[in-house]
PDB file of N, CA and C in Angstrom:
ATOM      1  N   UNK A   1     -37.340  52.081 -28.680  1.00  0.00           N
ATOM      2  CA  UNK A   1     -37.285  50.761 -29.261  1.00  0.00           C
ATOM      3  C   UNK A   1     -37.474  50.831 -30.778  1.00  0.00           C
ATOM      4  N   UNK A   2     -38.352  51.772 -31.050  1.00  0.00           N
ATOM      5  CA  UNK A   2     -38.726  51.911 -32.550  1.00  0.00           C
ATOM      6  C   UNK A   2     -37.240  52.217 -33.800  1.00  0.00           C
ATOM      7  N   UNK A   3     -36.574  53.784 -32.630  1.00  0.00           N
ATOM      8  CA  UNK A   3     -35.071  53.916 -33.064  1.00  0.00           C
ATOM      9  C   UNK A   3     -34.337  52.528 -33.505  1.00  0.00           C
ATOM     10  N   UNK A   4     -34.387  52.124 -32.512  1.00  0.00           N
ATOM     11  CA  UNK A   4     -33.436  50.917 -33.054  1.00  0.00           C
ATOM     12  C   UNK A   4     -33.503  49.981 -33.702  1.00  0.00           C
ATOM     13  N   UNK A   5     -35.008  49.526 -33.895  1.00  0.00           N
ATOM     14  CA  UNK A   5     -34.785  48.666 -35.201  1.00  0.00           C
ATOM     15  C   UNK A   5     -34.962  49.442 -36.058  1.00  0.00           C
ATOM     16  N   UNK A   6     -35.347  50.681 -36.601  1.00  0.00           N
ATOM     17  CA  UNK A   6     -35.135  51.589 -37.769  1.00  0.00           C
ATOM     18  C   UNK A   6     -34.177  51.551 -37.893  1.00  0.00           C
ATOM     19  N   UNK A   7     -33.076  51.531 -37.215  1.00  0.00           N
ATOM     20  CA  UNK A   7     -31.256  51.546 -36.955  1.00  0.00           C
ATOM     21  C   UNK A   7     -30.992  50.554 -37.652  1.00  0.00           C
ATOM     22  N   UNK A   8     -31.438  49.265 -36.670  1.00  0.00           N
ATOM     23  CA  UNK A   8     -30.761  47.798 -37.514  1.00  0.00           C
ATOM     24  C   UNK A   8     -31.501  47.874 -38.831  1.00  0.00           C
ATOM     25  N   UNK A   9     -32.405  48.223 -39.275  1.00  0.00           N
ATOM     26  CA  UNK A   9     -33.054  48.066 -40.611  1.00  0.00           C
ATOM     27  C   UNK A   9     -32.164  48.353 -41.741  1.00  0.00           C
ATOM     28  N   UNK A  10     -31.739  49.752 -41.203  1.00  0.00           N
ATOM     29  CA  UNK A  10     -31.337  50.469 -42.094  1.00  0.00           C
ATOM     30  C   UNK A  10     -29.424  50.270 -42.408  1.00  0.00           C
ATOM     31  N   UNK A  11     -29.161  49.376 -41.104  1.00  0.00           N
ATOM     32  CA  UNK A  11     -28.153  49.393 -41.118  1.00  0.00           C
ATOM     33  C   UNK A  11     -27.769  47.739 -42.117  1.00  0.00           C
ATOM     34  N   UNK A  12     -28.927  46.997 -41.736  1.00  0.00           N
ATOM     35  CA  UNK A  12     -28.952  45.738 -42.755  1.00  0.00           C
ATOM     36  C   UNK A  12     -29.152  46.082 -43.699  1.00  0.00           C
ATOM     37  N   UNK A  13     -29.964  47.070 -44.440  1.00  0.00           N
ATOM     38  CA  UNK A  13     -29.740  47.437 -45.932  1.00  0.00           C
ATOM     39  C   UNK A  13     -28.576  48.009 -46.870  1.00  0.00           C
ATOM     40  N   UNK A  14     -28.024  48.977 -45.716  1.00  0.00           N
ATOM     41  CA  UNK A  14     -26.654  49.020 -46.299  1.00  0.00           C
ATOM     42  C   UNK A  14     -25.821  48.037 -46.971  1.00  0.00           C
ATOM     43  N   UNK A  15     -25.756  46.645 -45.877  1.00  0.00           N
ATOM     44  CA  UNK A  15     -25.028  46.110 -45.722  1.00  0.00           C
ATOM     45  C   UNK A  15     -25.366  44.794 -47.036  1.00  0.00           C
ATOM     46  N   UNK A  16     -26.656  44.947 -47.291  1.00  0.00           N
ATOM     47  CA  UNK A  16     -26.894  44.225 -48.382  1.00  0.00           C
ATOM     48  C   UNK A  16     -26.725  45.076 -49.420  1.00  0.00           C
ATOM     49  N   UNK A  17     -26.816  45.805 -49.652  1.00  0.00           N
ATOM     50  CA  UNK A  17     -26.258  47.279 -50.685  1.00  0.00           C
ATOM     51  C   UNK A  17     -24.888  46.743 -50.526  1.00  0.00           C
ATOM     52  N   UNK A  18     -24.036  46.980 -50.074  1.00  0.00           N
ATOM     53  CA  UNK A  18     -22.567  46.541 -50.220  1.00  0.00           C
ATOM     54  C   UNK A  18     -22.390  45.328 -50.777  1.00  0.00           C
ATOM     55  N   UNK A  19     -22.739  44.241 -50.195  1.00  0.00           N
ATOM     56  CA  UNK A  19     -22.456  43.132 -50.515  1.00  0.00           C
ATOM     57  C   UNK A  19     -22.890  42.030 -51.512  1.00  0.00           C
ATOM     58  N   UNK A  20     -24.231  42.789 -52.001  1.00  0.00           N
ATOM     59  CA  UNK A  20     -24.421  42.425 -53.395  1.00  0.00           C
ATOM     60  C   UNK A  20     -23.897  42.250 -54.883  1.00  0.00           C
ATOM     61  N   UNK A  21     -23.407  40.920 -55.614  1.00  0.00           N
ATOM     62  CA  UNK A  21     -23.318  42.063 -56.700  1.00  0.00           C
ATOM     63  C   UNK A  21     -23.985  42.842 -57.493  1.00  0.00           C
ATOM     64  N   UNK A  22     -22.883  43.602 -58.166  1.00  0.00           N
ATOM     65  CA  UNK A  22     -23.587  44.396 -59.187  1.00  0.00           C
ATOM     66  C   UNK A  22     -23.344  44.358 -60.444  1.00  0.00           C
ATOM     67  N   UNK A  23     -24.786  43.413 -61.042  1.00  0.00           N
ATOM     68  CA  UNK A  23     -24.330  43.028 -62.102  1.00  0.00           C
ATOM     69  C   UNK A  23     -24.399  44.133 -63.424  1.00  0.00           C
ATOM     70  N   UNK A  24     -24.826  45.302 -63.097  1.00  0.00           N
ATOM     71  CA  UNK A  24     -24.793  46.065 -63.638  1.00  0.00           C
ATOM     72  C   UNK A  24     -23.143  46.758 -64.305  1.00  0.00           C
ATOM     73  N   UNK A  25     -22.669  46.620 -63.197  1.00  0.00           N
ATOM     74  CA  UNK A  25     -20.829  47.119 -63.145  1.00  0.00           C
ATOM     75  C   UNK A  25     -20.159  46.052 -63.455  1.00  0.00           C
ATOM     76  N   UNK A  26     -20.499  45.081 -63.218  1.00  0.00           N
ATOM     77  CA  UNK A  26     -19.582  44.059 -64.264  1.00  0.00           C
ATOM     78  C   UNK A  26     -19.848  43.755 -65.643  1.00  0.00           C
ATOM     79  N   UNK A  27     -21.014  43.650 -66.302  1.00  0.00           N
ATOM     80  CA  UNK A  27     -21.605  44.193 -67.338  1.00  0.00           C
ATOM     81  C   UNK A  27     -20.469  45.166 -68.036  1.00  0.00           C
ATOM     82  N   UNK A  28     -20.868  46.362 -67.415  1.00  0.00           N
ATOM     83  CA  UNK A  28     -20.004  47.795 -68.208  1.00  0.00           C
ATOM     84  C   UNK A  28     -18.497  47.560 -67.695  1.00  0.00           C
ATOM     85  N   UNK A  29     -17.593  46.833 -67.036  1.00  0.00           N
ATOM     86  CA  UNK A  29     -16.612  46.325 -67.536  1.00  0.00           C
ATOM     87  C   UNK A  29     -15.776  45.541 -68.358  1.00  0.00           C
ATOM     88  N   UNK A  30     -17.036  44.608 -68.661  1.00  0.00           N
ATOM     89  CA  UNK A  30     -16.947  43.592 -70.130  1.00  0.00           C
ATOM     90  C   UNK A  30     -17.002  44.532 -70.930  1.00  0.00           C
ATOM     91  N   UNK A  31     -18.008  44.877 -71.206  1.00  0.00           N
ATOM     92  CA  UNK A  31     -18.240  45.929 -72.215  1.00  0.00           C
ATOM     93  C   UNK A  31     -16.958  46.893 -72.294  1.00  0.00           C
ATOM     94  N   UNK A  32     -16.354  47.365 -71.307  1.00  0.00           N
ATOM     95  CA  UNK A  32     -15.250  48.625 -71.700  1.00  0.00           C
ATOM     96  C   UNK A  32     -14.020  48.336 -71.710  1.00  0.00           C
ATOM     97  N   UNK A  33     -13.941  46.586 -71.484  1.00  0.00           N
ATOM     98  CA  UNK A  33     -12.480  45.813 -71.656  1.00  0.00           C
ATOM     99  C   UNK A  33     -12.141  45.641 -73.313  1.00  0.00           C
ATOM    100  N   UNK A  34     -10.861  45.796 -73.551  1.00  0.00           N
ATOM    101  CA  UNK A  34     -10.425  45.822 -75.033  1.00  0.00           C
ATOM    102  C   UNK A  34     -10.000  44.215 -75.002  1.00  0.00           C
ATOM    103  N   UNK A  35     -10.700  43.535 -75.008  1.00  0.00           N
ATOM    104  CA  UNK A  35     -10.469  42.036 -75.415  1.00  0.00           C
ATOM    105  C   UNK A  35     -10.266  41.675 -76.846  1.00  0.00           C
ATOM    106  N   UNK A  36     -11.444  42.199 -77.458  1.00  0.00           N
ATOM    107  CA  UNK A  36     -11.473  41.766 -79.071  1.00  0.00           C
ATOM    108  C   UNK A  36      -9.966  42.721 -79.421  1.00  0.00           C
ATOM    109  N   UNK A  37      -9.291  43.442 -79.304  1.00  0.00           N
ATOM    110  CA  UNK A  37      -8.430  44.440 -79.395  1.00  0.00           C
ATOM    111  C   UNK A  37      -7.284  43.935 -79.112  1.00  0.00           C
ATOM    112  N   UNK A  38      -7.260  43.040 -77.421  1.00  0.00           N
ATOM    113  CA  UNK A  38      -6.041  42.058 -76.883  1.00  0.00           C
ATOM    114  C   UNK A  38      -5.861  40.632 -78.224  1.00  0.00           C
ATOM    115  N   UNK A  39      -7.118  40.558 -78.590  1.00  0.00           N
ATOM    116  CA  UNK A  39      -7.105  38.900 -79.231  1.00  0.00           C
ATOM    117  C   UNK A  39      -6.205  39.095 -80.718  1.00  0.00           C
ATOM    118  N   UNK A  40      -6.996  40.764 -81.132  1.00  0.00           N
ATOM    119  CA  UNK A  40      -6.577  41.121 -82.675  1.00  0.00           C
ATOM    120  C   UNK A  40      -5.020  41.092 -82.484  1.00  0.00           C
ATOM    121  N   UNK A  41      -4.596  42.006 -81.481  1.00  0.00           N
ATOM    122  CA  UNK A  41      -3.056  42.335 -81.429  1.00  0.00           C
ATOM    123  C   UNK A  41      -2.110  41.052 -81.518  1.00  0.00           C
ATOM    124  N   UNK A  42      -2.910  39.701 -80.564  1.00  0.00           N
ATOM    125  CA  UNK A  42      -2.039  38.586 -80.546  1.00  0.00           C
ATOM    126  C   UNK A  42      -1.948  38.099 -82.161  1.00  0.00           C
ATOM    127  N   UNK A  43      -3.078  37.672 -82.657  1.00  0.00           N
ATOM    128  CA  UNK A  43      -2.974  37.281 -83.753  1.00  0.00           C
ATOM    129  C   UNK A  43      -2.116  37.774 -85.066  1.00  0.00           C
ATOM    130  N   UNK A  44      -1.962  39.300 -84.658  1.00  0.00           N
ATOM    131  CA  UNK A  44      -1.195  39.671 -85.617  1.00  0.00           C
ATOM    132  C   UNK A  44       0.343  39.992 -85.306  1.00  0.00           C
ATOM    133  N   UNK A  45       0.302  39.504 -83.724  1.00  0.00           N
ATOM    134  CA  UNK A  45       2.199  39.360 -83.621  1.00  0.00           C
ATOM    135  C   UNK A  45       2.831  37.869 -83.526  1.00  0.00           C
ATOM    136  N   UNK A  46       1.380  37.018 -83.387  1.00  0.00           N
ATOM    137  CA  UNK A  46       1.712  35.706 -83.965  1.00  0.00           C
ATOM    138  C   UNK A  46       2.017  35.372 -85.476  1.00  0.00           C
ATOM    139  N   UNK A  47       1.117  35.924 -86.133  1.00  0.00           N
ATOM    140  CA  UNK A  47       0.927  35.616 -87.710  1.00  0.00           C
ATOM    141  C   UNK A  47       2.643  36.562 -88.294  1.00  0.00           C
ATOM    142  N   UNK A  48       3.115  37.671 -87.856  1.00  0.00           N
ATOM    143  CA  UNK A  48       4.106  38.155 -88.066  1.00  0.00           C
ATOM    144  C   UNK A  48       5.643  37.546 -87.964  1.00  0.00           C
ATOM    145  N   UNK A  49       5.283  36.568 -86.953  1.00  0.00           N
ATOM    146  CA  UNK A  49       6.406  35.967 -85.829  1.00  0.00           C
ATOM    147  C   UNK A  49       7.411  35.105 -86.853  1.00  0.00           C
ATOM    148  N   UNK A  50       6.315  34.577 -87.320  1.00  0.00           N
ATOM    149  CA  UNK A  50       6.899  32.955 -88.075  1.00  0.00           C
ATOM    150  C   UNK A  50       6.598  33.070 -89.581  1.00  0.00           C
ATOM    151  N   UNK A  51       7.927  33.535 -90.368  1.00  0.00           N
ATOM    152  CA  UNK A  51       7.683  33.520 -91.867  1.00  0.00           C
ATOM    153  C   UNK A  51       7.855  32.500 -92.398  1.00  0.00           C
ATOM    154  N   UNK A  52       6.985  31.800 -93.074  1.00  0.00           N
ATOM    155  CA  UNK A  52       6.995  30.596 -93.676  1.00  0.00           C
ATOM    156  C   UNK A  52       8.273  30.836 -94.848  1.00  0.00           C
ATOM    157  N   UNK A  53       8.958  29.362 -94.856  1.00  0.00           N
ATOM    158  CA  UNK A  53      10.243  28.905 -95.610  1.00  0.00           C
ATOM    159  C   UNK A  53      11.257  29.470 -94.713  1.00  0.00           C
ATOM    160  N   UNK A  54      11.446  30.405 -93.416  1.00  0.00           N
ATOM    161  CA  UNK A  54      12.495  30.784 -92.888  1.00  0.00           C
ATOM    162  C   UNK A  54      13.080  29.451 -92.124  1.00  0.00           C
ATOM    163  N   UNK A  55      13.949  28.878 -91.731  1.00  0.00           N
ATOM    164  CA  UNK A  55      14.154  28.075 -90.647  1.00  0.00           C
ATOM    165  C   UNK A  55      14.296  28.838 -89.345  1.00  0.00           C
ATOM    166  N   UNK A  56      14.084  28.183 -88.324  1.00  0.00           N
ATOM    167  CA  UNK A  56      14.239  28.713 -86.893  1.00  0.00           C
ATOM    168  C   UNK A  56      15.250  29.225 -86.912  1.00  0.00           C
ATOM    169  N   UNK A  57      16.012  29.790 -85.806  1.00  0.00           N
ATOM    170  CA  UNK A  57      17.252  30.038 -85.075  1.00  0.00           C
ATOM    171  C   UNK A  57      17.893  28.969 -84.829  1.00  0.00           C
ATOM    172  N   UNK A  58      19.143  29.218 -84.959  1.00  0.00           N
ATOM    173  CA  UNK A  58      20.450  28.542 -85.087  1.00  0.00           C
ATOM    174  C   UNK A  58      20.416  27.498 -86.152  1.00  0.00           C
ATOM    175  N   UNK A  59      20.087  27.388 -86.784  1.00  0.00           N
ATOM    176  CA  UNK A  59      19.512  26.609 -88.147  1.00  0.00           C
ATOM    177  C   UNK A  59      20.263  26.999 -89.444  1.00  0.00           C
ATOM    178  N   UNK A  60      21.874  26.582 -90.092  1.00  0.00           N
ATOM    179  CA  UNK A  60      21.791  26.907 -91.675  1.00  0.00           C
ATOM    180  C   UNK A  60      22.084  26.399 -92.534  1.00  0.00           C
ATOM    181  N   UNK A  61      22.185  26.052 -93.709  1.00  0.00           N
ATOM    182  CA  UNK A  61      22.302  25.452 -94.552  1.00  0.00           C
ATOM    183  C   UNK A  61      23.963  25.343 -95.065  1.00  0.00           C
ATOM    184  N   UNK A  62      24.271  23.675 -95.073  1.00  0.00           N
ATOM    185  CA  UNK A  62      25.325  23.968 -95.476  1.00  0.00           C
ATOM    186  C   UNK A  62      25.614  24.139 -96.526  1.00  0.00           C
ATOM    187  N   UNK A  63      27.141  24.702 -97.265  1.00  0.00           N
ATOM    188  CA  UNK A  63      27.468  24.646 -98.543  1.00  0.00           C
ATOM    189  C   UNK A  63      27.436  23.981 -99.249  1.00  0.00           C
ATOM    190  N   UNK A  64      26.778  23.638-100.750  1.00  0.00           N
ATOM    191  CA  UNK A  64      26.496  22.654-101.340  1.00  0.00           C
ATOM    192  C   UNK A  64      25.682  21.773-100.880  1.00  0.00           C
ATOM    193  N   UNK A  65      25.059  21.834-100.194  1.00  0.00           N
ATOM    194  CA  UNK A  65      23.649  21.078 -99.990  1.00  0.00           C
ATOM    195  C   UNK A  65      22.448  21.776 -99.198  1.00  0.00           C
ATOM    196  N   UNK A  66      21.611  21.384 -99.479  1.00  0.00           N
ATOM    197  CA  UNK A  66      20.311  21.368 -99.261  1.00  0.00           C
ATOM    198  C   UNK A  66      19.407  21.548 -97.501  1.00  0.00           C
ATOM    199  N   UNK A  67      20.553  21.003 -97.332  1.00  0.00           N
ATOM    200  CA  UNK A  67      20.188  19.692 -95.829  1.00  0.00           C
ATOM    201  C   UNK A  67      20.303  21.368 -94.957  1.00  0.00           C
ATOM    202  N   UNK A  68      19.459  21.412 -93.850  1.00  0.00           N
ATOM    203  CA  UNK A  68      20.134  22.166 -92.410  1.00  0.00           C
ATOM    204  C   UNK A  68      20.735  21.279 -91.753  1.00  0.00           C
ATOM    205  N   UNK A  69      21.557  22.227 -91.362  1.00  0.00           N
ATOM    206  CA  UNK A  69      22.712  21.679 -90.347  1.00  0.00           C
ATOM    207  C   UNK A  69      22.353  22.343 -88.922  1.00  0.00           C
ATOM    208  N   UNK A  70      21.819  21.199 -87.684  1.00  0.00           N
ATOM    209  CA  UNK A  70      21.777  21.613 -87.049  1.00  0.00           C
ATOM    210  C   UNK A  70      23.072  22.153 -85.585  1.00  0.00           C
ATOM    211  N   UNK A  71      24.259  21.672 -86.170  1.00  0.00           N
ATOM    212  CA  UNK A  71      25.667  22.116 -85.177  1.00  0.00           C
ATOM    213  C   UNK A  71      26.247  22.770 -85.825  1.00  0.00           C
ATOM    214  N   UNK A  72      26.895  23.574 -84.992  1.00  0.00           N
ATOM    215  CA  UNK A  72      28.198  24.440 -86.002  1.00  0.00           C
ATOM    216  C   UNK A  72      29.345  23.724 -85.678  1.00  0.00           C
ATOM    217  N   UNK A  73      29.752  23.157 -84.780  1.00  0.00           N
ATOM    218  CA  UNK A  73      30.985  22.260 -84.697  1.00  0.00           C
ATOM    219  C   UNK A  73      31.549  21.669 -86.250  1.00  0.00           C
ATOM    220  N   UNK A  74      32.617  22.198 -86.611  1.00  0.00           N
ATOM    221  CA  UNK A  74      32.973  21.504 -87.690  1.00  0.00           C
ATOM    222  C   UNK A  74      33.547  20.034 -87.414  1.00  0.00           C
ATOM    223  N   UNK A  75      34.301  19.612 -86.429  1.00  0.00           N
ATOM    224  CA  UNK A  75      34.445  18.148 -85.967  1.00  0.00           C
ATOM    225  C   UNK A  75      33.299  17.358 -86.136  1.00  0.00           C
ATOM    226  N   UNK A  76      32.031  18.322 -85.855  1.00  0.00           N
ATOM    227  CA  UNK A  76      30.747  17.047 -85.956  1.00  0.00           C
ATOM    228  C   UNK A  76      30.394  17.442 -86.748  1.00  0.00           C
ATOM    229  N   UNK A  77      30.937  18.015 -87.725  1.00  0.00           N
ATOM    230  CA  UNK A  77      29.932  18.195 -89.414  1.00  0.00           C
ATOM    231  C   UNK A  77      30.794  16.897 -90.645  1.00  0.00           C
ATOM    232  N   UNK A  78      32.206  16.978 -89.672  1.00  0.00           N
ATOM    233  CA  UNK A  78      32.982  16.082 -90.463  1.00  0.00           C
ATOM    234  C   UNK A  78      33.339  14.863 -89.949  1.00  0.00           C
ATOM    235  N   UNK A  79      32.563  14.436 -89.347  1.00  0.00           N
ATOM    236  CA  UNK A  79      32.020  13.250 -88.545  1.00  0.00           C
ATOM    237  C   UNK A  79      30.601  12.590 -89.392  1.00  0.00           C
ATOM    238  N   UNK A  80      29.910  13.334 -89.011  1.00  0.00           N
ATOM    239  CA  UNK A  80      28.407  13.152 -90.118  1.00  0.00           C
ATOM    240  C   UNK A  80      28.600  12.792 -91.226  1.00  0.00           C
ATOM    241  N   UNK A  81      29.569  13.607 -91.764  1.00  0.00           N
ATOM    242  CA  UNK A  81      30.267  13.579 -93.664  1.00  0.00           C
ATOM    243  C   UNK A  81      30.076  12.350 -93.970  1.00  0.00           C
ATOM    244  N   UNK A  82      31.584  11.868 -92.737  1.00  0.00           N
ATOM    245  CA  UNK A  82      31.656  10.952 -92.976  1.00  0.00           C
ATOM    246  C   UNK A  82      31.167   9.673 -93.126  1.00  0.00           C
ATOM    247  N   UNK A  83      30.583   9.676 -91.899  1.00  0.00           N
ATOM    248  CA  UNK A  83      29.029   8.626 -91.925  1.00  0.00           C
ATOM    249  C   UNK A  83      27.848   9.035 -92.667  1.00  0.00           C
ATOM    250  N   UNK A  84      27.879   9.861 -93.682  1.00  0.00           N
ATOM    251  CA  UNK A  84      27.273   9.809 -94.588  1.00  0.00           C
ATOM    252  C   UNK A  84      27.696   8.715 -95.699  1.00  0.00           C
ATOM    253  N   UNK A  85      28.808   9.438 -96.091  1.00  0.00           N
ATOM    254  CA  UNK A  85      29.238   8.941 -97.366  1.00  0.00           C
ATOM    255  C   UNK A  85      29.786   7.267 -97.539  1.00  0.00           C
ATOM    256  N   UNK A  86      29.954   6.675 -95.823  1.00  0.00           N
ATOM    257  CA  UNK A  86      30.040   5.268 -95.682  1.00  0.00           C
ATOM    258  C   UNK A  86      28.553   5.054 -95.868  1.00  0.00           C
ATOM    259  N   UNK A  87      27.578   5.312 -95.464  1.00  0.00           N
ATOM    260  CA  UNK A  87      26.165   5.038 -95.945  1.00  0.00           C
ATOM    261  C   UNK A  87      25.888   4.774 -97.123  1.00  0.00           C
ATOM    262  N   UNK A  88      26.382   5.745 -97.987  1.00  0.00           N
ATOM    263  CA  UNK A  88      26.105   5.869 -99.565  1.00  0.00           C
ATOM    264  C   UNK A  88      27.000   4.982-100.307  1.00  0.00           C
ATOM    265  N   UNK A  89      28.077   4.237 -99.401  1.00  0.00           N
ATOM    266  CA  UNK A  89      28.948   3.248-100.677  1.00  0.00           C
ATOM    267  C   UNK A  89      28.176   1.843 -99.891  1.00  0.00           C
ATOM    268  N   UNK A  90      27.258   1.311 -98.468  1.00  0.00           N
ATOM    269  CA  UNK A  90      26.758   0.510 -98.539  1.00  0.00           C
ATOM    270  C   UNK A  90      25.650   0.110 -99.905  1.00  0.00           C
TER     271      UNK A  90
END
């Protein structure tokens, strides 16, 4: 009788041994994760990404002016023109 609860004793300690955490090992995984390292890298392929004064993609400037043009369709650039320049004689 003695065997066996020495048995279950020992066999419930295991089992709380397993199933505990361990805050010890999660600890030294914070610790050995490159986070500050993940955060640096973003920041500096963000800060790289976007050069100030560039315009986005598909974005260019037309000839003789200033303005971006956001279509390349020349039908709708000479459409716009035009309803520009009726704008400008109201």
């Amino acid at each position: 009788m003695e065997e066996k609860v020495l048995a279950m004793e020992s066999q419930a300690e295991a089992l709380n041994q397993l199933t505990t955490d361990d805050l010890e090992g999660k600890f030294s995984l914070l610790e050995s994760s490159s986070v500050d390292d993940d955060l640096a890298s973003l920041k500096k392929e963000l800060s790289g990404s976007a050069l100030k004064g560039n315009l986005p993609p598909g974005r260019t400037t037309v000839s003789g002016t200033n303005a971006a043009s956001p279509y390349q369709d020349t039908a709708i650039e000479r459409e716009l023109d035009e309803l520009r320049s009726k704008v400008k004689d109201l």
